[in-house]
Protein backbone atom coordinates (compact mmCIF):
# COMPACT_ATOMS: atom_id res chain seq x y z
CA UNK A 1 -46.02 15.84 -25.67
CA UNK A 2 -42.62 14.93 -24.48
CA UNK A 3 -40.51 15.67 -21.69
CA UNK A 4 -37.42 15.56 -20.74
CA UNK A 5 -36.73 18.04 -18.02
CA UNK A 6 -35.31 15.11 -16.02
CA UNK A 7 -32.95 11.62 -16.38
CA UNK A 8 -35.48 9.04 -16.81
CA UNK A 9 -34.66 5.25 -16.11
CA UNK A 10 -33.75 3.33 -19.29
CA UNK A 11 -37.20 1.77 -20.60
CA UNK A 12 -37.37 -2.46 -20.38
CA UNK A 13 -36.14 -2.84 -24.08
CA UNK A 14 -33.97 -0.63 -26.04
CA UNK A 15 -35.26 1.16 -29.23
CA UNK A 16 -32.11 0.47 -31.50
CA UNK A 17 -32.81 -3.44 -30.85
CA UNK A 18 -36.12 -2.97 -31.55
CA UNK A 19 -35.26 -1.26 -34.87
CA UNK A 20 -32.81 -3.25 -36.50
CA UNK A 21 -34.31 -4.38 -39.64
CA UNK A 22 -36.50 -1.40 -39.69
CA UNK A 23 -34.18 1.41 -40.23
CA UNK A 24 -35.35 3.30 -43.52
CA UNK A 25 -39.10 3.12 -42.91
CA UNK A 26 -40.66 7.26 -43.32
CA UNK A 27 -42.07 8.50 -40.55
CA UNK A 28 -45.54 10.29 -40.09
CA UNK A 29 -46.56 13.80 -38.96
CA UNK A 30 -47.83 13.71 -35.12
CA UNK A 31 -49.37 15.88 -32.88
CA UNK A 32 -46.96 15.26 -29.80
CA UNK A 33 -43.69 16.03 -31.41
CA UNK A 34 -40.44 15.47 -30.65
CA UNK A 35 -38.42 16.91 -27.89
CA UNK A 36 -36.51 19.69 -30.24
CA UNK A 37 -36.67 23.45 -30.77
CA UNK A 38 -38.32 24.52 -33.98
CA UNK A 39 -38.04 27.76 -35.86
CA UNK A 40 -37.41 31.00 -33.48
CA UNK A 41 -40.10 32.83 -34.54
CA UNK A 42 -44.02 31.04 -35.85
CA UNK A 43 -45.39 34.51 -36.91
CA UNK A 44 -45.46 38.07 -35.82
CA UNK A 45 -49.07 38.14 -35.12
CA UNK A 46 -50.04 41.31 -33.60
CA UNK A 47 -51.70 44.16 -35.26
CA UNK A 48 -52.47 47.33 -33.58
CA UNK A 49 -50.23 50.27 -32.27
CA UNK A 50 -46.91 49.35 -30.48
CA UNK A 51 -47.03 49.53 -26.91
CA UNK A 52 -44.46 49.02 -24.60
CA UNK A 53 -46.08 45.35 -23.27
CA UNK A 54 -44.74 42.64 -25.55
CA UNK A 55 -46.23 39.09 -24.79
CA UNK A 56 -44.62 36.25 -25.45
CA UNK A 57 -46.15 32.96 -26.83
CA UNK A 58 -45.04 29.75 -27.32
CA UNK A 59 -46.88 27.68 -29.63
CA UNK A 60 -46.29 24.92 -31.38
CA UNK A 61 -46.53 24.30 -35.85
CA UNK A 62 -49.87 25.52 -36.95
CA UNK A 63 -51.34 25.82 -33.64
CA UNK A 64 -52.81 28.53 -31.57
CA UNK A 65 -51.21 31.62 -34.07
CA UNK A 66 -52.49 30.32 -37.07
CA UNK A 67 -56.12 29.82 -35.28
CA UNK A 68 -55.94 33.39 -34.17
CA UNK A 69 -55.01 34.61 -37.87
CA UNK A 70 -57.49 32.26 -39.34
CA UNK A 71 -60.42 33.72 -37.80
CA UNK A 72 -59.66 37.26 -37.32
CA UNK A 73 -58.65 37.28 -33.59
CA UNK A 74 -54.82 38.54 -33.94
CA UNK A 75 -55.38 42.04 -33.09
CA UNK A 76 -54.42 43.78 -30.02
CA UNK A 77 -53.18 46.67 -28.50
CA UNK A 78 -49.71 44.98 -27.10
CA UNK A 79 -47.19 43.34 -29.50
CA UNK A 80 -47.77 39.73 -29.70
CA UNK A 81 -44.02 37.92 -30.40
CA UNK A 82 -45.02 34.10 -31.31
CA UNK A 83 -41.90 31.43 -30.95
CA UNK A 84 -42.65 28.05 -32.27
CA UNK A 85 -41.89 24.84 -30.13
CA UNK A 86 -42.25 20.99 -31.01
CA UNK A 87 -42.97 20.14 -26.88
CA UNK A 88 -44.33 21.10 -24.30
CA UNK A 89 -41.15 20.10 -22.09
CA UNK A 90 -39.36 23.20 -24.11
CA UNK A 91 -42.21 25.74 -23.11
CA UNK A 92 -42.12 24.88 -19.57
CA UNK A 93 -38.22 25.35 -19.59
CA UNK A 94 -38.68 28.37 -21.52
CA UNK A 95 -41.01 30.08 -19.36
CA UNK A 96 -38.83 29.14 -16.21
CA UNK A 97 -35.83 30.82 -18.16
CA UNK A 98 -37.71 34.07 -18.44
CA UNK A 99 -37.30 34.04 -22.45
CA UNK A 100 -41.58 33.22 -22.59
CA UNK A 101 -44.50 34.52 -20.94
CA UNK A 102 -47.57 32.09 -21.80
CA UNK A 103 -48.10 28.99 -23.68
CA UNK A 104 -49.53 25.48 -23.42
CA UNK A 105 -48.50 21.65 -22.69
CA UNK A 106 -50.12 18.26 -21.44
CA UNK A 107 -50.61 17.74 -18.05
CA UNK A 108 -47.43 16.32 -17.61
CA UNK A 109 -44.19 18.60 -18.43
CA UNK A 110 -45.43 21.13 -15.66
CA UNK A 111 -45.24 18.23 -13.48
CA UNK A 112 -41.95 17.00 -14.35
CA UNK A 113 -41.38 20.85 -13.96
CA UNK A 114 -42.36 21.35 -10.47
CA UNK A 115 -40.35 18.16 -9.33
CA UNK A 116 -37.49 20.01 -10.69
CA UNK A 117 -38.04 23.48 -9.26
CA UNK A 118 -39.10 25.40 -12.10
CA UNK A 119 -41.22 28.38 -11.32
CA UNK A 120 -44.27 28.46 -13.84
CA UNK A 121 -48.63 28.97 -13.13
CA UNK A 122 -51.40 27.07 -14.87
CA UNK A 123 -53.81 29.80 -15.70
CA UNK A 124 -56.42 27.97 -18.08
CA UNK A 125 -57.14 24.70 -19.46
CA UNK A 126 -57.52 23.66 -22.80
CA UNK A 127 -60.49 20.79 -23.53
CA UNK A 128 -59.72 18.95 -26.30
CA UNK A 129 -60.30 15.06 -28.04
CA UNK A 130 -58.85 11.78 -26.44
CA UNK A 131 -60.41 9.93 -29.36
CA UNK A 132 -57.26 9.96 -31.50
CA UNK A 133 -54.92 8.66 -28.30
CA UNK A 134 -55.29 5.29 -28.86
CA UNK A 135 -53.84 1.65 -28.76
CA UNK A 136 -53.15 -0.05 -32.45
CA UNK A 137 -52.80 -3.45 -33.31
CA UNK A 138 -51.71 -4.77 -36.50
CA UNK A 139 -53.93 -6.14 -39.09
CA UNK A 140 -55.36 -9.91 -38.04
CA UNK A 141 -54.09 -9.66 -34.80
CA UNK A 142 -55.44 -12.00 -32.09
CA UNK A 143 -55.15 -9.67 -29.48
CA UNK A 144 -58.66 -8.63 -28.47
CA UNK A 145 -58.30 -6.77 -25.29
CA UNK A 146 -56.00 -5.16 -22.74
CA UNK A 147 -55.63 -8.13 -21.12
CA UNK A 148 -54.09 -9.87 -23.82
CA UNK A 149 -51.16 -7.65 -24.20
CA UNK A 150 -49.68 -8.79 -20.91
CA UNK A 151 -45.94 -9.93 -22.11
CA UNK A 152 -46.31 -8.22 -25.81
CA UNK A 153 -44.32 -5.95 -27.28
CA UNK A 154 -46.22 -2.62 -26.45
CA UNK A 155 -44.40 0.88 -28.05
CA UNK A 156 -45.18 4.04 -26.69
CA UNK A 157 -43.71 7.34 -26.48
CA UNK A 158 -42.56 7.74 -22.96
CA UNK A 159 -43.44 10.57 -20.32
CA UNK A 160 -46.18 11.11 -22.96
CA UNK A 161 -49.72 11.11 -22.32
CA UNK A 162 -49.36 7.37 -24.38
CA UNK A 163 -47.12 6.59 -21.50
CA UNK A 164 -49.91 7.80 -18.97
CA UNK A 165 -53.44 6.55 -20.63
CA UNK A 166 -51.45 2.39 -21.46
CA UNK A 167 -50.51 2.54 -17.78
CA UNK A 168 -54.06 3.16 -16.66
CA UNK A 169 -55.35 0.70 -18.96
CA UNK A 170 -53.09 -2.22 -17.82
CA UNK A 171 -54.01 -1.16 -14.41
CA UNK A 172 -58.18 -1.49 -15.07
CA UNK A 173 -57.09 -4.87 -16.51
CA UNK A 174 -55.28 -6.11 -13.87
CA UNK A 175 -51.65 -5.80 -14.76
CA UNK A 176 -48.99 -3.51 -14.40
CA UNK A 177 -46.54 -1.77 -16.61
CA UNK A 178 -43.92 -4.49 -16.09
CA UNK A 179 -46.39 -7.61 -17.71
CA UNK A 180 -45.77 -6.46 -20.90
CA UNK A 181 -42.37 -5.67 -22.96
CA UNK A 182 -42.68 -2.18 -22.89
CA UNK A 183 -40.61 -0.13 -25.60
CA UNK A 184 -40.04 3.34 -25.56
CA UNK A 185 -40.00 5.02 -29.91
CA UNK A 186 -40.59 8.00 -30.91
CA UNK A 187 -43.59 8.66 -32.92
CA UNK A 188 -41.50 7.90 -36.45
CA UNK A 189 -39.58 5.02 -34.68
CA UNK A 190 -42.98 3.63 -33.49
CA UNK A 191 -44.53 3.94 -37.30
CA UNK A 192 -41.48 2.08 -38.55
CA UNK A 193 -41.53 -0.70 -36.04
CA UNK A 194 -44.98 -0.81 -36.17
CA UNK A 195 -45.23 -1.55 -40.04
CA UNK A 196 -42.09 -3.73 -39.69
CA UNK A 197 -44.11 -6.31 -37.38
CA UNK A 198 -41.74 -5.59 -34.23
CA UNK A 199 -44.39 -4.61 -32.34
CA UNK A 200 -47.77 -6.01 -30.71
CA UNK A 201 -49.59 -2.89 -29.98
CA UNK A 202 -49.16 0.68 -30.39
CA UNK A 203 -49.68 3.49 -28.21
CA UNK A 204 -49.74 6.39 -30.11
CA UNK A 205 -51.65 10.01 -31.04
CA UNK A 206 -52.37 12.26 -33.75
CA UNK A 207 -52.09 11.71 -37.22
CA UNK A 208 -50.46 8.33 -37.13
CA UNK A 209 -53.39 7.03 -36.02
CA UNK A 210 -55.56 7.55 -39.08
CA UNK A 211 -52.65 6.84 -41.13
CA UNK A 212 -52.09 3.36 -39.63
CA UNK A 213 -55.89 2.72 -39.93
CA UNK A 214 -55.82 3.15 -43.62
CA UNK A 215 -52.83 0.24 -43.78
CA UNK A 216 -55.07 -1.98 -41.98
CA UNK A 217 -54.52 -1.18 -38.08
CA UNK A 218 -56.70 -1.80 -35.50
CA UNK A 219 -58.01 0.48 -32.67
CA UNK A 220 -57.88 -2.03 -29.72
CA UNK A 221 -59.15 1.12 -27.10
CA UNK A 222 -59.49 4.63 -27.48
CA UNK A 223 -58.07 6.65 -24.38
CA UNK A 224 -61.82 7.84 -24.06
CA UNK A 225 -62.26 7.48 -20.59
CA UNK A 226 -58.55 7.15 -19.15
CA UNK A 227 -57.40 10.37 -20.52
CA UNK A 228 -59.05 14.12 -19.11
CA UNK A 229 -58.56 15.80 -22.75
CA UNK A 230 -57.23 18.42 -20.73
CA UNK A 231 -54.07 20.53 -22.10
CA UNK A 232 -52.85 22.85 -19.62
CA UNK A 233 -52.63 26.75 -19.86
CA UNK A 234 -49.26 28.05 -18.76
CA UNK A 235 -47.56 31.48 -17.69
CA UNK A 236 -44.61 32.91 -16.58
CA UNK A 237 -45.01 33.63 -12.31
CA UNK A 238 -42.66 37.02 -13.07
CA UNK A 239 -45.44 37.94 -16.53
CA UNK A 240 -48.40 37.82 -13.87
CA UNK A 241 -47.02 39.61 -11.92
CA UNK A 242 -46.42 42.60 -14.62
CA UNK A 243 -49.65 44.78 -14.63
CA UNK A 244 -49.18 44.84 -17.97
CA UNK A 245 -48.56 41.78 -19.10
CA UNK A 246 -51.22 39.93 -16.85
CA UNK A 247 -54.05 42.39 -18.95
CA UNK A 248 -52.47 41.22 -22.19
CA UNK A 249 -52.57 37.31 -21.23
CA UNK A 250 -56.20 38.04 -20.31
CA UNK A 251 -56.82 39.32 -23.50
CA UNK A 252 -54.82 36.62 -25.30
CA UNK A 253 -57.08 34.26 -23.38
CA UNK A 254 -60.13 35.76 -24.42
CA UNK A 255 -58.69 36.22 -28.31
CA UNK A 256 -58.36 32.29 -28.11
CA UNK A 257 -61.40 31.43 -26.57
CA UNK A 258 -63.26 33.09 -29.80
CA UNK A 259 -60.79 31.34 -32.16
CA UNK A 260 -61.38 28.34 -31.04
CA UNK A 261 -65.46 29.42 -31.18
CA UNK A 262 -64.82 29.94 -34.65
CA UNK A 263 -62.72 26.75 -35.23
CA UNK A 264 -65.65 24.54 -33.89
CA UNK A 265 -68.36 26.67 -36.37
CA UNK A 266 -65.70 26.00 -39.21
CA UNK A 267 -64.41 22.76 -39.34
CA UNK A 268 -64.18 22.74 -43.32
CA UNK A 269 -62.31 25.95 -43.67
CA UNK A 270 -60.21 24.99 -40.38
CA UNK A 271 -59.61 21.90 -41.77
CA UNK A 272 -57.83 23.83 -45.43
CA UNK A 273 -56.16 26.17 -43.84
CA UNK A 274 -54.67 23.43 -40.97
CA UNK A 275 -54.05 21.07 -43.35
CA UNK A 276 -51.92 23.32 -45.97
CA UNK A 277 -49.89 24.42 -42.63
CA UNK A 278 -48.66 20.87 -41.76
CA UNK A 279 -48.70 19.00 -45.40
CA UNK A 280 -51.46 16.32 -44.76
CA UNK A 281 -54.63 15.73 -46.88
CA UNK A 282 -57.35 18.37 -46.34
CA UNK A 283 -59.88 15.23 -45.79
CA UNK A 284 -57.21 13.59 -43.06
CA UNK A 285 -57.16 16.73 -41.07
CA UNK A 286 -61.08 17.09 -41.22
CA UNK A 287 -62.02 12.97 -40.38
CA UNK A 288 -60.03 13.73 -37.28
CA UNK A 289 -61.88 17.20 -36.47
CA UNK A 290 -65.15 15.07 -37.34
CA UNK A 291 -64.40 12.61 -35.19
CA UNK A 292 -63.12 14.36 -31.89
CA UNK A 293 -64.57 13.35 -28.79
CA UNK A 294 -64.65 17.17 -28.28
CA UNK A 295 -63.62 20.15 -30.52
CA UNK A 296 -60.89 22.40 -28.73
CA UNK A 297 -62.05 25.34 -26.04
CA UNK A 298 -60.42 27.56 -23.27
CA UNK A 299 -62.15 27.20 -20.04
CA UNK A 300 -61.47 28.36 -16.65
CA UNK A 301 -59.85 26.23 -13.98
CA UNK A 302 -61.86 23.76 -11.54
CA UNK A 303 -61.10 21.66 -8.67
CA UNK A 304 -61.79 18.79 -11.19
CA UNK A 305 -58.83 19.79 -13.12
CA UNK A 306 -56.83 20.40 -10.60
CA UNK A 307 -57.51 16.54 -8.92
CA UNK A 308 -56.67 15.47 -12.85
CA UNK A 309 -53.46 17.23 -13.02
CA UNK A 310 -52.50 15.71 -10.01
CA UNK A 311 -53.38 12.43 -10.59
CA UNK A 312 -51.61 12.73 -13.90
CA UNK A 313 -48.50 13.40 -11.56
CA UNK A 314 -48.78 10.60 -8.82
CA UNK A 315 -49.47 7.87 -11.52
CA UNK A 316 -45.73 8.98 -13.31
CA UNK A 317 -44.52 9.04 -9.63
CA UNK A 318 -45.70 4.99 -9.26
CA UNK A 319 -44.59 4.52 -12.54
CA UNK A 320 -40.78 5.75 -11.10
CA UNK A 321 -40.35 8.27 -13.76
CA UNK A 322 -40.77 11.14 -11.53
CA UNK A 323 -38.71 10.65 -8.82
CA UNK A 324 -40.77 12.38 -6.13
CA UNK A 325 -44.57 13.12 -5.30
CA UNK A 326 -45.48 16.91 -6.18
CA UNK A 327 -48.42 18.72 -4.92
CA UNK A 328 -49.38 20.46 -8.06
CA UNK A 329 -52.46 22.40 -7.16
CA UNK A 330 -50.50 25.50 -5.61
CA UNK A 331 -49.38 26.00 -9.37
CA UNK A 332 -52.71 26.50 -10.23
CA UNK A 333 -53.68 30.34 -10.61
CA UNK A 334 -57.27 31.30 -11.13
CA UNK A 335 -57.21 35.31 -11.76
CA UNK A 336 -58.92 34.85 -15.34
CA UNK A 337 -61.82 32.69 -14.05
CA UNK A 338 -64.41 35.70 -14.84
CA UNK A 339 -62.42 36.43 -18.85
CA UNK A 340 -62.80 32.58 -19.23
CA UNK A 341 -66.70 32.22 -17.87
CA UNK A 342 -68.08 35.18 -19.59
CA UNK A 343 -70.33 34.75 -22.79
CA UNK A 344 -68.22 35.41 -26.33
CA UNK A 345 -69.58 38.42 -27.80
């Protein structure tokens, strides 16, 4: 997911130079996004009597609303108002306008965030699969390792977890961000330059992974091991502090929690209904789910997370893209511990 809460240094090579020559190329459906509002409204999900608590939730295309609709888990006794976002940038600046109450991002817009004084709590985290994070090479490419990328041309999508996992790598291989000719693309830009033979290696997520397989691309590493997996929970300090509002974001918690239950038990009808939602092959969307490291759950918040999150933060700090060090953990709120711990009925 992207973020652009704050001015961020020009990246070592430009992406119009890059592109030259590969203008035209379609781009490919992925899971990040791009840094743009969607549709207002994803769904009115709620069903129940009106009551005077409205939540709400930002989610992103075919995400946590069509989950909760898919297996039965929409219903509620406070209105439910769903907005649809394509980052998780946009939700944090959202909730620090006061226009949402919950909704979710990577690890890292909440810490761009914090550097720049928005007011927002992490109140769950999501667990979900690093294995389709990854780092591409092109078919018969000599490069067999980290290592070997050091002065390629490396695309990733910046103050992204791509940007985050391909610095930690370098780092485990003994090189920094600035031995290789990094370029920061979109996700569409990236496919284009990709195919076009501009680039090296890929770091990139989601569908155009799979995609780029089936063309011939290479998995040089998996972020298995570099990234948590962990998507962060996030609501609106001013909601919590509504009686009313922090029961219904306990309840939407708990709603989730069995959708995503059901989501794991169901990964051929998940895998229909998903697929339908975003336009991509029913047997695309279900190799993926197949394949996860991990399917997708709610869990309460631990000190492991917590030492994640801020890690997450102090390596973009090194990096120079956030321009001071934040001490994320105060943004951590743990009041649904006991609605995320307890066994799903």
């Amino acid at each position: 997911m992207t973020t652009d809460l704050l001015r961020l240094p020009s990246p070592p090579i430009g992406r119009r130079r890059l592109l030259r020559g590969a203008a035209g190329a379609c781009g490919a459906l992925a899971l990040g996004g791009l840094p743009t509002l969607s549709s207002p409204t994803l769904a009115q999900a709620a069903s129940g009597p009106t009551s005077p608590t409205v939540l709400r939730i930002a989610d992103y295309k075919a995400a946590d609303g069509l989950v909760l609709d898919a297996s039965g888990n929409t219903g509620s006794s406070y209105q439910s108002r769903f907005a649809e976002f394509a980052s998780g940038n946009l939700i944090v600046e959202a909730i620090n306008a006061g226009s949402i109450d919950v909704g979710s991002s990577s690890e890292i817009p909440p810490a761009f965030g914090i550097a720049a004084g928005v007011r927002l709590s992490i109140v769950a985290v999501i667990k979900d699969d690093v294995n389709w994070q990854v780092v591409l090479v092109p078919p018969g490419s000599p490069i067999q390792s980290v290592a070997d990328l050091k002065g390629k041309r490396v695309g990733y999508v910046r103050a992204t977890t791509t940007h985050y996992y391909l610095a930690k790598m370098l780092g485990e291989a003994g090189l920094r961000f600035t031995d290789i000719q990094a370029i920061s693309l979109t996700p569409s830009e990236g496919q284009a330059a990709f195919e076009q033979g501009a680039l090296d290696a890929w770091a990139i997520y989601g569908y155009s992974v799979p995609f780029a397989i089936k063309k011939g691309a290479r998995v040089l590493v998996t972020s298995n091991g570099y990234l948590s997996g962990n998507y962060l929970y996030l609501a609106s300090p001013d909601a919590l502090a509504d009686a009313g509002k922090s029961v219904a974001i306990g309840d939407y918690l708990l709603r989730l929690r069995r959708a995503f239950a059901w989501r794991a038990a169901n990964l051929e009808r998940w895998a229909q209904v998903h697929s339908a939602a975003i336009g991509v092959p029913a047997e695309t969307d279900l190799e993926i789910l197949r394949k996860n490291s991990r399917q997708r759950d709610l869990a309460p918040i631990t000190d492991a997370d917590i030492a994640s999150a801020q890690n997450v933060a102090d390596i973009f700090h090194q990096l120079g893209v956030l321009p001071k060090r934040i001490d994320i953990a105060p943004a951590f709120d743990r009041r649904f511990t006991d609605i995320l711990s307890r066994p799903l009925s």
